[in-house]
C-alpha atoms as a PDB file:
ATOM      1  CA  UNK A   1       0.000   0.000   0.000  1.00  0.00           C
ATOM      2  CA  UNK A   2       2.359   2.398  -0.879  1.00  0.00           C
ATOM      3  CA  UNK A   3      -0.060   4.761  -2.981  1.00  0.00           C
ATOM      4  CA  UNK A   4      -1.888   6.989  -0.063  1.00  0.00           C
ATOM      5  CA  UNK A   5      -4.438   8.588  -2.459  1.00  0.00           C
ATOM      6  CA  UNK A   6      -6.147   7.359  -5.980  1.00  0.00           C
ATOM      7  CA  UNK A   7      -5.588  10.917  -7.590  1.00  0.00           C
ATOM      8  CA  UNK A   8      -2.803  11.185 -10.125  1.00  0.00           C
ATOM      9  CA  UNK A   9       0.721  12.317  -9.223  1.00  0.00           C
ATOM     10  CA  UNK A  10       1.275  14.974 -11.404  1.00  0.00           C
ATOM     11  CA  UNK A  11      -0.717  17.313 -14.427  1.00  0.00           C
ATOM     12  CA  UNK A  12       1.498  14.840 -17.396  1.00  0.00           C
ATOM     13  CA  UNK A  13      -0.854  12.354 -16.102  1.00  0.00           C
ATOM     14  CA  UNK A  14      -4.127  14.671 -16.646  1.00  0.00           C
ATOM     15  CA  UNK A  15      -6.134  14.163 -19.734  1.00  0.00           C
ATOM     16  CA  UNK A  16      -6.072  17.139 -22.355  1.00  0.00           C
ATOM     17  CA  UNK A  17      -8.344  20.007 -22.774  1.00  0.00           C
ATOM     18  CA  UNK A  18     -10.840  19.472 -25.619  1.00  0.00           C
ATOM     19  CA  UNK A  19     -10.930  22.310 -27.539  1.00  0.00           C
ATOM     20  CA  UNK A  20     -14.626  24.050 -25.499  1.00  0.00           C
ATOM     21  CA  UNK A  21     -15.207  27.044 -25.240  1.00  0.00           C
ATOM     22  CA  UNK A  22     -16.926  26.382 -21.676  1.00  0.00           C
ATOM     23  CA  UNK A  23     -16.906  23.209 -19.556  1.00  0.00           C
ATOM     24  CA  UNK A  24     -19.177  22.327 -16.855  1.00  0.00           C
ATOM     25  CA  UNK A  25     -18.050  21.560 -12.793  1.00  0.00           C
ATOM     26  CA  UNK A  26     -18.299  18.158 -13.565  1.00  0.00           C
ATOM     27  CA  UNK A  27     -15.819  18.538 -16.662  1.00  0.00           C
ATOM     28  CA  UNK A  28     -13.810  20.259 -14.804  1.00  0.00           C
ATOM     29  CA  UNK A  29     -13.760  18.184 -12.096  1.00  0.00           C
ATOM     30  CA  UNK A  30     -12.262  14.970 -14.484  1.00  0.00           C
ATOM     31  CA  UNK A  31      -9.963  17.205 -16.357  1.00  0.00           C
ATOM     32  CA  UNK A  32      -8.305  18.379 -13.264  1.00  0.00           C
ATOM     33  CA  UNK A  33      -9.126  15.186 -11.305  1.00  0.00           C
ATOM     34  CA  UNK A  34     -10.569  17.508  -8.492  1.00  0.00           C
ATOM     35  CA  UNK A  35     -13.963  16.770  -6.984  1.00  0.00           C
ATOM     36  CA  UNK A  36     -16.692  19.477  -7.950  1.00  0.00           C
ATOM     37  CA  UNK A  37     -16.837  20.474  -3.852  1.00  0.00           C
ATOM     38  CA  UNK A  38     -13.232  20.935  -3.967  1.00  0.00           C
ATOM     39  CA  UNK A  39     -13.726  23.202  -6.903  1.00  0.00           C
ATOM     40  CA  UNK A  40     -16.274  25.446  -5.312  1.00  0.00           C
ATOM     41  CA  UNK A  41     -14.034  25.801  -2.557  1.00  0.00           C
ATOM     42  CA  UNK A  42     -11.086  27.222  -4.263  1.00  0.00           C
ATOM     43  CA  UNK A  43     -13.478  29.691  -6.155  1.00  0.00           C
ATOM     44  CA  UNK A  44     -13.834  30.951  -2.457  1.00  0.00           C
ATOM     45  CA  UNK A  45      -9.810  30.380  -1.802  1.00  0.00           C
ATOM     46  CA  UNK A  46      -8.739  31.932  -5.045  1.00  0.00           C
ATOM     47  CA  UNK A  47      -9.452  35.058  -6.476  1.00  0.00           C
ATOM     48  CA  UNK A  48      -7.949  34.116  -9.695  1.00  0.00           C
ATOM     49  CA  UNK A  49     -10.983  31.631 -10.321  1.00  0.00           C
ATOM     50  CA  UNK A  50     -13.629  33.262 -11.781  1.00  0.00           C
ATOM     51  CA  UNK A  51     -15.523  30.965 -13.733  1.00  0.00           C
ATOM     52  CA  UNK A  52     -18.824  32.771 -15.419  1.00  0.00           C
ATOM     53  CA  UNK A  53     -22.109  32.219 -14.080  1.00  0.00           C
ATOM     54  CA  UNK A  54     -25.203  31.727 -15.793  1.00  0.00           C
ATOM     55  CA  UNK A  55     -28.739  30.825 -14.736  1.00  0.00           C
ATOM     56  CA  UNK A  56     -29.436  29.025 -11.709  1.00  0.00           C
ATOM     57  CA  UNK A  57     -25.760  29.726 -10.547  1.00  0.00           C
ATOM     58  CA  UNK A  58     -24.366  27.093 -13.188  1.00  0.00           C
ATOM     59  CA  UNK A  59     -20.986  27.478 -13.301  1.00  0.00           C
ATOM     60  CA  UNK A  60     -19.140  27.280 -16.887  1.00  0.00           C
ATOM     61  CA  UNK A  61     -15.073  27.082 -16.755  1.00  0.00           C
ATOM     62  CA  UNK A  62     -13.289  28.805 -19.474  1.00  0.00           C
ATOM     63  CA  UNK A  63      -9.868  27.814 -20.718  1.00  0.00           C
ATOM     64  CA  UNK A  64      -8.023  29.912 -19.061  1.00  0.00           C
ATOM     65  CA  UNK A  65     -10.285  28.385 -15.733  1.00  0.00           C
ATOM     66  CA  UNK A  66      -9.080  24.747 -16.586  1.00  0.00           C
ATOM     67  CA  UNK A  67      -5.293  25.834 -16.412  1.00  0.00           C
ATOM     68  CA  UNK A  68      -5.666  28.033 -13.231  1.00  0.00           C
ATOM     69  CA  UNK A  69      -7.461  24.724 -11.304  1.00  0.00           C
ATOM     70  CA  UNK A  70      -4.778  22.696 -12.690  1.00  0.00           C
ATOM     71  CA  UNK A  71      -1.989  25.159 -11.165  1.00  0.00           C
ATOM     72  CA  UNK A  72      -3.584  24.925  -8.011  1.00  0.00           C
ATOM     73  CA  UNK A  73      -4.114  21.867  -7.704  1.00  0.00           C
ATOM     74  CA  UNK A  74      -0.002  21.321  -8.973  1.00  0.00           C
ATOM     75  CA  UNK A  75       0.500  23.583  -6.157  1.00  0.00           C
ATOM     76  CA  UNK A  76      -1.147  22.147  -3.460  1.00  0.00           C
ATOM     77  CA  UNK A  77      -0.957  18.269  -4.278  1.00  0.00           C
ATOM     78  CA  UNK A  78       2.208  18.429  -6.349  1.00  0.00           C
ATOM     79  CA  UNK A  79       4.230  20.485  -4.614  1.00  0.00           C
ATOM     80  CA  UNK A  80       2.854  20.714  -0.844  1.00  0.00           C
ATOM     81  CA  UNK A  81       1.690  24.467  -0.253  1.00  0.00           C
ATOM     82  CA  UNK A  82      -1.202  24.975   1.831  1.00  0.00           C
ATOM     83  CA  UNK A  83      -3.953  26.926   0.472  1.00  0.00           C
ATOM     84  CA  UNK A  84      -2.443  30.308   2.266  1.00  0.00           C
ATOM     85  CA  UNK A  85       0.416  29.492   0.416  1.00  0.00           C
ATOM     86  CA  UNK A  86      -0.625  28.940  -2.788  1.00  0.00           C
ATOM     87  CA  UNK A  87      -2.665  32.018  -2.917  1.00  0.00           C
ATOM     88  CA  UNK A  88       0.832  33.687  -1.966  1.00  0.00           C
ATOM     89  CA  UNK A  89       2.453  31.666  -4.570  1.00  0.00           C
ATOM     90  CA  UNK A  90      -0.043  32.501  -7.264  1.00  0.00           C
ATOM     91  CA  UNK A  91      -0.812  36.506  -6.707  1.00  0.00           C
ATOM     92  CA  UNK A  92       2.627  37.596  -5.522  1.00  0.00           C
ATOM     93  CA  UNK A  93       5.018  35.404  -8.299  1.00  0.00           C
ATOM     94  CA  UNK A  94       3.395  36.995 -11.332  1.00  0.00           C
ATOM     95  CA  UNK A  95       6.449  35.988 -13.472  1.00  0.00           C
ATOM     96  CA  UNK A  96       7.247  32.831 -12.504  1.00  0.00           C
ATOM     97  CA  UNK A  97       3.176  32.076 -12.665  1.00  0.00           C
ATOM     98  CA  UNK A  98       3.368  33.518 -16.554  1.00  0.00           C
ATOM     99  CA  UNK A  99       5.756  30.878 -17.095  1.00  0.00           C
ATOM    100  CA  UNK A 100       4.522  28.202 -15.679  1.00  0.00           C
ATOM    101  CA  UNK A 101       1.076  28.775 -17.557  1.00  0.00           C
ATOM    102  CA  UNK A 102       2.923  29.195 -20.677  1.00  0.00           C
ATOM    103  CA  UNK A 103       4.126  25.656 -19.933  1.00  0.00           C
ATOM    104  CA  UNK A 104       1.473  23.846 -19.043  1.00  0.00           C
ATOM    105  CA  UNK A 105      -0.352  25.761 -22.587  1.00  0.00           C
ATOM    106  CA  UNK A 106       2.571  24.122 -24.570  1.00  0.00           C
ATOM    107  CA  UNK A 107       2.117  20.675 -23.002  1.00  0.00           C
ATOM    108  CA  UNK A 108      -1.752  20.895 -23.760  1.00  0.00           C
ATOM    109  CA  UNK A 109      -1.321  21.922 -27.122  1.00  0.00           C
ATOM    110  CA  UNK A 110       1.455  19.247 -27.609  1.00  0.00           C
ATOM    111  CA  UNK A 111      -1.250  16.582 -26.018  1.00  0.00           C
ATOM    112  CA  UNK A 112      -4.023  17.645 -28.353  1.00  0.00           C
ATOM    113  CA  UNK A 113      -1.748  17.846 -31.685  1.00  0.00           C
ATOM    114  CA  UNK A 114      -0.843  14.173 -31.073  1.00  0.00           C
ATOM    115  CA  UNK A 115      -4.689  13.678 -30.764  1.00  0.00           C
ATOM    116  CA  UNK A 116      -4.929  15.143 -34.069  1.00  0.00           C
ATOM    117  CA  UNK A 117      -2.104  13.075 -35.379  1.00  0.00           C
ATOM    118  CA  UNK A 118      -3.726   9.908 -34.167  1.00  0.00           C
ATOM    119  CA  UNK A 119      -7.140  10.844 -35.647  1.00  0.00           C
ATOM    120  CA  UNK A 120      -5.412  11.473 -39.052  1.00  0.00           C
ATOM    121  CA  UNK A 121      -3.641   8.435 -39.130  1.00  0.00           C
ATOM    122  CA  UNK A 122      -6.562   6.227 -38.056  1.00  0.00           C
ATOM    123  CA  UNK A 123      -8.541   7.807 -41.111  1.00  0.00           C
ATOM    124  CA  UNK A 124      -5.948   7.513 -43.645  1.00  0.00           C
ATOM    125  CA  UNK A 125      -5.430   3.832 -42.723  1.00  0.00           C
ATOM    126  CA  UNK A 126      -9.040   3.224 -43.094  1.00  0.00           C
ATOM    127  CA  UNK A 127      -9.518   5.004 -46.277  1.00  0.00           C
END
């Protein structure tokens, strides 16, 4: 029993972003392997998560959302900061936080090319 917890180790294990415009809590939620609960409570935590509202208080996670929950969560489950110290980490290191979004944008966009790739290849092998 050396595994504590079921949730993945780090955000190369996350799946990628489908290319949405807006994703629900429970998208969200299995993108970022985060419970929805745990979501609402960082919107409380973190100023930097806004997502947008609509009716009956539905929430609807943008892009940019996504990334910021999957920073967090990097910082708090990858990298040990308490919440205190993660809303440090993420308002007062602007330029290291650029970076590190730029990063995890480059991953993503690698992850969903080779999605692309794959689809291509399965079609022209069918065809």
């Amino acid at each position: 029993m050396s595994e504590l917890n079921s949730s993945k180790d780090s955000k190369e294990e996350l799946p990628p972003i489908p290319g949405k415009r807006y994703f629900t809590i429970g998208e969200v939620s299995e993108l970022c392997d985060v419970k929805p609960h745990v979501l609402r409570y960082w919107e409380q935590e973190f100023p930097q998560l806004k997502p947008v509202k609509r009716r009956g208080n539905r929430r609807y996670y943008q892009r940019h959302d996504v990334l910021m929950v999957r920073q967090i969560r990097s910082l708090l489950y990858d990298h040990g900061f308490t919440i205190g110290g993660a809303r440090q980490q993420l308002s007062s290191d602007t330029a290291k936080q650029d970076v590190s979004h730029s990063s995890q944008i480059i991953h993503q966009v690698r992850l969903e090319l080779e999605e692309v790739l794959l689809t291509l290849k399965r079609r022209t092998s069918q065809g």
